[in-house]
C-alpha atoms as a PDB file:
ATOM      1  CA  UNK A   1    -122.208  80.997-104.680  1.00  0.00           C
ATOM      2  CA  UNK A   2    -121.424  78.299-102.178  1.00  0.00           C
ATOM      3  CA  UNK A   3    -123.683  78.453 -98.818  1.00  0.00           C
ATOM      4  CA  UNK A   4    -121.539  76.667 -97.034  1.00  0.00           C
ATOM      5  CA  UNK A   5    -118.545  78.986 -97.540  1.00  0.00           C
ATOM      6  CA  UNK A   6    -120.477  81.650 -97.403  1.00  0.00           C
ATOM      7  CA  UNK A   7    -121.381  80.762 -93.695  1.00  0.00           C
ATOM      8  CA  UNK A   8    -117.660  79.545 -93.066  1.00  0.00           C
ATOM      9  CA  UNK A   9    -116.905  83.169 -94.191  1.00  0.00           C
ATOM     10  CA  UNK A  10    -118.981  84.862 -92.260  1.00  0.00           C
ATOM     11  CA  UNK A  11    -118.385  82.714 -88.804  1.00  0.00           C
ATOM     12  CA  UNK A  12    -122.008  81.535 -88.708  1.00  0.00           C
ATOM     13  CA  UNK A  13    -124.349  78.629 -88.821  1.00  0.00           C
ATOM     14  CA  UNK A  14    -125.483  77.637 -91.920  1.00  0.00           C
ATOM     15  CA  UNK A  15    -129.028  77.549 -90.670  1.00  0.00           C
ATOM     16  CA  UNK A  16    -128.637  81.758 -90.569  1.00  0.00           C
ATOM     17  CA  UNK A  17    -127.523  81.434 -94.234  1.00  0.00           C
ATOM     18  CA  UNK A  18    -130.424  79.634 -95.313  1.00  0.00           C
ATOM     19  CA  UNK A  19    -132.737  81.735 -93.472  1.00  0.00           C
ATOM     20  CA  UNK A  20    -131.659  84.736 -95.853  1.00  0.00           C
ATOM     21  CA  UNK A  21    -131.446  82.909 -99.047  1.00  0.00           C
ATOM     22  CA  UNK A  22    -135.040  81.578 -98.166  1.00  0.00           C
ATOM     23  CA  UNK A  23    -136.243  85.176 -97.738  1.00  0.00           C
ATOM     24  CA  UNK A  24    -134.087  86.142-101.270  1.00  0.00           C
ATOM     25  CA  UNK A  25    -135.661  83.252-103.267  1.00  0.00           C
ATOM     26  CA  UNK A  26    -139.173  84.408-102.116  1.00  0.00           C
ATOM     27  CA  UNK A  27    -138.852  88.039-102.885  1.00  0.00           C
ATOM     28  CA  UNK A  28    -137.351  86.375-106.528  1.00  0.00           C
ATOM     29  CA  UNK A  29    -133.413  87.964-105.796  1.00  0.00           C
ATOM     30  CA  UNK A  30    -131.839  84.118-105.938  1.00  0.00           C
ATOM     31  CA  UNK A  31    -132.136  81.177-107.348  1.00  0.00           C
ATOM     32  CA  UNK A  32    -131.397  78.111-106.189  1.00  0.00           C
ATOM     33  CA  UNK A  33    -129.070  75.904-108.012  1.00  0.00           C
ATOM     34  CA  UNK A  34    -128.820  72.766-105.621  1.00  0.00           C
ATOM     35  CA  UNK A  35    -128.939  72.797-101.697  1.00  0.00           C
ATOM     36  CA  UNK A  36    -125.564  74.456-101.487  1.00  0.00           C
ATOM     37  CA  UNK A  37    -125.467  76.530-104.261  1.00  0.00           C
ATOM     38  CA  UNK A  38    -127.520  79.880-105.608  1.00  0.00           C
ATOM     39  CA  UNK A  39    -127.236  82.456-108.493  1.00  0.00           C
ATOM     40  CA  UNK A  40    -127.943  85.850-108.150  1.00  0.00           C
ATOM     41  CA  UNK A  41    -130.555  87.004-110.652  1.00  0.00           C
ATOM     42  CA  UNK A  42    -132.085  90.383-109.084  1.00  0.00           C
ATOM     43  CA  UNK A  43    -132.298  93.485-111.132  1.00  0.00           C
ATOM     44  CA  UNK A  44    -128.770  94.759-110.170  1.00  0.00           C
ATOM     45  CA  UNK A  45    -125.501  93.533-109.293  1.00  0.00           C
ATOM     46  CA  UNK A  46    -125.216  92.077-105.410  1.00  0.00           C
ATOM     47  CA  UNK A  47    -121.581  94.027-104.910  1.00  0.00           C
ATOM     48  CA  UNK A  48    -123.995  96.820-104.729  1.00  0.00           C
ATOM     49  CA  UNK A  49    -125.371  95.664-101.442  1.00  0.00           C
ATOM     50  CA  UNK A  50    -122.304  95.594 -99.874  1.00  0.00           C
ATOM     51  CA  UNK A  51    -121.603  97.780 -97.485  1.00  0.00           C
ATOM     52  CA  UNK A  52    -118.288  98.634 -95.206  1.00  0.00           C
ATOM     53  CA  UNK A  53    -116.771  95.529 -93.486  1.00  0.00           C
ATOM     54  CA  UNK A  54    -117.762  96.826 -90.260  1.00  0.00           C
ATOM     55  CA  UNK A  55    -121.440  96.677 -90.459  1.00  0.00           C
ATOM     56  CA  UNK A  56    -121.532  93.257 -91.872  1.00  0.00           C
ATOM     57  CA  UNK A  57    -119.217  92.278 -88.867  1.00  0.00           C
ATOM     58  CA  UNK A  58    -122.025  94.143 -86.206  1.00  0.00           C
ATOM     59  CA  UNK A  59    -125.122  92.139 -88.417  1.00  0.00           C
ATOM     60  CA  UNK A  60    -122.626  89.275 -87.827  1.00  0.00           C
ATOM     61  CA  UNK A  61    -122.829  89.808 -84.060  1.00  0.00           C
ATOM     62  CA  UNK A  62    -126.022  91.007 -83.445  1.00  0.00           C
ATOM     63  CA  UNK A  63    -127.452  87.448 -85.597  1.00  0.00           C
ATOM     64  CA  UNK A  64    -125.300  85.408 -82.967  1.00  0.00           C
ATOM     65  CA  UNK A  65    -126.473  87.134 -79.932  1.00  0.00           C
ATOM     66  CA  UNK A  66    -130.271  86.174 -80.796  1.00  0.00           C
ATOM     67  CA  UNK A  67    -129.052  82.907 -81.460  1.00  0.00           C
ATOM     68  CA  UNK A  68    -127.301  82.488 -78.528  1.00  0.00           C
ATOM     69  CA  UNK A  69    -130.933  83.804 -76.765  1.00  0.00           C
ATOM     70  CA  UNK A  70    -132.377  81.041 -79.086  1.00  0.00           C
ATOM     71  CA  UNK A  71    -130.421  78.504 -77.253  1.00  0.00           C
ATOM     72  CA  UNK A  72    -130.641  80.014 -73.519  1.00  0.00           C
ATOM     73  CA  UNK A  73    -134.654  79.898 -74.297  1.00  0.00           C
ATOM     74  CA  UNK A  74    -134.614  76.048 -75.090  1.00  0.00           C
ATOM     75  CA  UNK A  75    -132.457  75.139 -72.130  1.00  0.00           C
ATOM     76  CA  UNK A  76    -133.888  77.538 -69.172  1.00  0.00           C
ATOM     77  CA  UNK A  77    -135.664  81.078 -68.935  1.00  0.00           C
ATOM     78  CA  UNK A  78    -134.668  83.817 -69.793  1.00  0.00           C
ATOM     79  CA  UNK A  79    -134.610  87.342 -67.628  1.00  0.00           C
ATOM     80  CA  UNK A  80    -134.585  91.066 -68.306  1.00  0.00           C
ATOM     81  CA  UNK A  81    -130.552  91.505 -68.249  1.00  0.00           C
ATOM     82  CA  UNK A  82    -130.269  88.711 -70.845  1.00  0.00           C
ATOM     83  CA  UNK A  83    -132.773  90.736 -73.035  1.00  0.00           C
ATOM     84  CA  UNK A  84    -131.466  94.393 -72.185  1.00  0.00           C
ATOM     85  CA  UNK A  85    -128.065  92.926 -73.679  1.00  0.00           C
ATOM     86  CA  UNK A  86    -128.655  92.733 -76.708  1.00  0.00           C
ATOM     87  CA  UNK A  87    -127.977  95.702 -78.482  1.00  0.00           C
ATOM     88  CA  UNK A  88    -131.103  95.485 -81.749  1.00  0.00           C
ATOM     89  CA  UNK A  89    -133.587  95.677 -78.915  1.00  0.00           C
ATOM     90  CA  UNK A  90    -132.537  98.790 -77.534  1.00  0.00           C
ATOM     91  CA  UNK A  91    -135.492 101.343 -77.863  1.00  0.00           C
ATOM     92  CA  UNK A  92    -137.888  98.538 -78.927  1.00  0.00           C
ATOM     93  CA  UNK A  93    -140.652  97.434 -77.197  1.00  0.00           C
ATOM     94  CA  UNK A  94    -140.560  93.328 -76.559  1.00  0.00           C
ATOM     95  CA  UNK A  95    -143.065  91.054 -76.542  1.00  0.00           C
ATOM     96  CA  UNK A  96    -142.236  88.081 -74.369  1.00  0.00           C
ATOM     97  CA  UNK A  97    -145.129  84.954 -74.835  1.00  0.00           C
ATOM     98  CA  UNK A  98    -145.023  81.975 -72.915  1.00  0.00           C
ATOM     99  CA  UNK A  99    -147.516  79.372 -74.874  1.00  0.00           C
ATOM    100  CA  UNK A 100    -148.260  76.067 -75.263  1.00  0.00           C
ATOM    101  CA  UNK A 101    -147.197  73.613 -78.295  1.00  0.00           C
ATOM    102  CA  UNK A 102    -148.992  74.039 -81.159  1.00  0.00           C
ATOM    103  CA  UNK A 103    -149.539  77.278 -80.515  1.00  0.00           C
ATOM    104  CA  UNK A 104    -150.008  79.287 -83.793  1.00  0.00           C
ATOM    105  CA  UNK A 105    -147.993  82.897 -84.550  1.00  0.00           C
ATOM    106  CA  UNK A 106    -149.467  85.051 -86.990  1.00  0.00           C
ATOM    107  CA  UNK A 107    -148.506  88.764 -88.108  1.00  0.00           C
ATOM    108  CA  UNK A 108    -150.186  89.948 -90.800  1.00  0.00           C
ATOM    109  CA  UNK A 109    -148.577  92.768 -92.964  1.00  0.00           C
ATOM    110  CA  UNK A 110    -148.398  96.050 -90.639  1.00  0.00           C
ATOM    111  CA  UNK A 111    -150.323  98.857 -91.072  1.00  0.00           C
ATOM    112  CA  UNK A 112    -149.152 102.410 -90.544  1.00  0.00           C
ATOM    113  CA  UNK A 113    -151.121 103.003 -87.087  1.00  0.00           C
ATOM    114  CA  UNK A 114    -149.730  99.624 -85.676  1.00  0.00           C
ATOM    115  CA  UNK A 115    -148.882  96.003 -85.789  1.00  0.00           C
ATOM    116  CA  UNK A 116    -151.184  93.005 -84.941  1.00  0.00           C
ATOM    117  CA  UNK A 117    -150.241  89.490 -83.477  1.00  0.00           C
ATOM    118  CA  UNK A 118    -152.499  86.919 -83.842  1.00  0.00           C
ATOM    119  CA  UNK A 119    -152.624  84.222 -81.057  1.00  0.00           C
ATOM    120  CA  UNK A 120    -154.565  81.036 -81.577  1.00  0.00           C
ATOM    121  CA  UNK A 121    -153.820  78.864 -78.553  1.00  0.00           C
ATOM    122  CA  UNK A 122    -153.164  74.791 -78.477  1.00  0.00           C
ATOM    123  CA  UNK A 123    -154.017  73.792 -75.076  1.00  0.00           C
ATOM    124  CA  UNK A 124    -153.332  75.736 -72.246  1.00  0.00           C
ATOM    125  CA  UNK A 125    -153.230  79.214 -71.251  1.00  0.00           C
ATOM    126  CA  UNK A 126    -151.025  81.574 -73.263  1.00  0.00           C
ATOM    127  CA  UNK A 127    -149.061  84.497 -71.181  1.00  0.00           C
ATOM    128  CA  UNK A 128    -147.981  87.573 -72.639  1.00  0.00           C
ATOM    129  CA  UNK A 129    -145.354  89.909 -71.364  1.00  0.00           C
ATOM    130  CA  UNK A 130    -143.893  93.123 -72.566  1.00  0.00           C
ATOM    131  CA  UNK A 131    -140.974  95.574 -71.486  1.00  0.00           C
ATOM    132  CA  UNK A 132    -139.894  98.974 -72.867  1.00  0.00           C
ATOM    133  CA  UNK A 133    -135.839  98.376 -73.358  1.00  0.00           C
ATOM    134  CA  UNK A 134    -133.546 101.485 -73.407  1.00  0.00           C
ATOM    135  CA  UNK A 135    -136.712 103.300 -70.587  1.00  0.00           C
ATOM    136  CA  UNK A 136    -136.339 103.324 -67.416  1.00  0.00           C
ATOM    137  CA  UNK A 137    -138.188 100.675 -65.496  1.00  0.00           C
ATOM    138  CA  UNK A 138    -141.787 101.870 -64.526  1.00  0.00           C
ATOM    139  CA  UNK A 139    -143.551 101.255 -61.203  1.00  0.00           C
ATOM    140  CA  UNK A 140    -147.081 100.019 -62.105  1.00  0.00           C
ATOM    141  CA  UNK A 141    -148.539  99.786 -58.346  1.00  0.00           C
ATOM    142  CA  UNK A 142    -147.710 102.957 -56.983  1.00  0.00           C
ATOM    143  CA  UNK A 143    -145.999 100.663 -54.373  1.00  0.00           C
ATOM    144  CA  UNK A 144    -142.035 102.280 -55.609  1.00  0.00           C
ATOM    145  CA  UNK A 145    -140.824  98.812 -56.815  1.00  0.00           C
ATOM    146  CA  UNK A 146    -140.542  98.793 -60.834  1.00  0.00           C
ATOM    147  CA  UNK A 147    -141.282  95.700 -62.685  1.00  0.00           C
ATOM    148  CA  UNK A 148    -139.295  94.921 -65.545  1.00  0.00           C
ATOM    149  CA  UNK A 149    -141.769  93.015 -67.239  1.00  0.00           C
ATOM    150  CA  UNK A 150    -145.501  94.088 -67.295  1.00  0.00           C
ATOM    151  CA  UNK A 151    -148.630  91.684 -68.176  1.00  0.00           C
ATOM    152  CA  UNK A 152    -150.115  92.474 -71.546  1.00  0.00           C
ATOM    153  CA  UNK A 153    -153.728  94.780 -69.395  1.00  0.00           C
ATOM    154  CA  UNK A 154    -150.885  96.431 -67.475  1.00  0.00           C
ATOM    155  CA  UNK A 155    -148.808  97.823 -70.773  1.00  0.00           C
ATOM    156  CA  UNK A 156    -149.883 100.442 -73.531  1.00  0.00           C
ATOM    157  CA  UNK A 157    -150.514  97.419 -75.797  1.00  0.00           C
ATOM    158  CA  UNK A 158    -154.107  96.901 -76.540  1.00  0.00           C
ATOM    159  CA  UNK A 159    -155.951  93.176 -76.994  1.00  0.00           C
ATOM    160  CA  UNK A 160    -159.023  92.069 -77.822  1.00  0.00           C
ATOM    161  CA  UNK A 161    -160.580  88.900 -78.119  1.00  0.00           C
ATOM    162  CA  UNK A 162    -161.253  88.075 -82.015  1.00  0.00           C
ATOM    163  CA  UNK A 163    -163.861  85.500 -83.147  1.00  0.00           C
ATOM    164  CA  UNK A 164    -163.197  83.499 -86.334  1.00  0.00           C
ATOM    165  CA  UNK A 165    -165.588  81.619 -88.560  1.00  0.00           C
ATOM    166  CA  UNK A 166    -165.344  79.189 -86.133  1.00  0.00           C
ATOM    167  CA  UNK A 167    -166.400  78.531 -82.283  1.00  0.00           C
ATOM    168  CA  UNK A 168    -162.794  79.085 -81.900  1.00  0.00           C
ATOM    169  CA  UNK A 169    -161.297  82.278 -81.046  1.00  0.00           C
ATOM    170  CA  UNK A 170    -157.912  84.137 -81.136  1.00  0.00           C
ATOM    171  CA  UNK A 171    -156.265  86.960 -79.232  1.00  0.00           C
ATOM    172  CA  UNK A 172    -154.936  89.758 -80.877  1.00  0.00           C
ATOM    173  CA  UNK A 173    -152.421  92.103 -79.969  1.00  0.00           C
ATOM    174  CA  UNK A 174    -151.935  95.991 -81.088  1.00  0.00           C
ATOM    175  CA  UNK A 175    -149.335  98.011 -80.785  1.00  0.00           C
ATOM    176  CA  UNK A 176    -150.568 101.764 -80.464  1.00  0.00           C
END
């Protein structure tokens, strides 16, 4: 199979393509022939993946609408109507951070009571936000104005400061 008509075909950026085959190579599906091209090698044949027309169309969409978020995130900020938009967030809770470079993301395999996000910070402070899409905005001060946004003490996430082998330490984020 050709990558590059493969993103042609499906309207895309390449970029998305090789996203997926990277995630197919690693879980041993694919195999990469050259920089363009891949074999299929999993255990069964890939027209049984897929599905109706229309819901590769919607994966289509819904992969170009977080890209487009990609690119309003480089070039500005981005606000609660730009996230309630799109349509794979809905009923989600997100998790907004605002860090400095070199910051390092880690989530370690999830476990059935939660998630954890791992946090170790470059220099600076890191700022954590989160929002409950598809609920109705909450008011956290008793003052009647809602907040779409809340910081991390204020939502029903819990953190805690971890220590590491070193004098170092990271901050780590649970979803209850």
């Amino acid at each position: 199979m050709d990558l590059n008509l493969v993103a042609q075909n499906l309207n895309t950026r390449k970029r998305r393509v090789c996203d997926v085959t990277n995630y197919l190579e690693g879980i041993k599906l694919i195999q990469k022939q050259s920089a363009n091209k891949i074999n299929w090698i999993g255990p069964c044949p890939v027209n049984g993946f897929v599905g109706p027309k229309q819901r590769l169309q919607r994966e289509v969409q819904n992969l170009k609408t977080v890209e487009s978020l990609d690119e309003l995130i480089k070039t500005s900020y981005v606000t609660h109507s730009d996230i309630s938009g799109i349509k794979v967030f809905q009923e989600q809770t997100v998790v907004a951070i605002k860090a400095p470079e070199k910051t390092k993301l880690e989530v370690p395999t999830p476990k059935e009571n939660g998630i954890q996000i791992h946090l170790k910070g470059g220099r600076g402070p890191i700022k954590v936000l989160t929002c409950e899409m598809g609920g109705p905005p909450r008011d956290t001060q008793g003052s009647g104005k809602t907040m779409d946004f809340l910081a991390l003490e204020e939502s029903r996430i819990k953190a805690m400061l971890l220590q590491t082998g070193t004098s170092a330490s990271q901050n780590a984020v649970q979803s209850g």
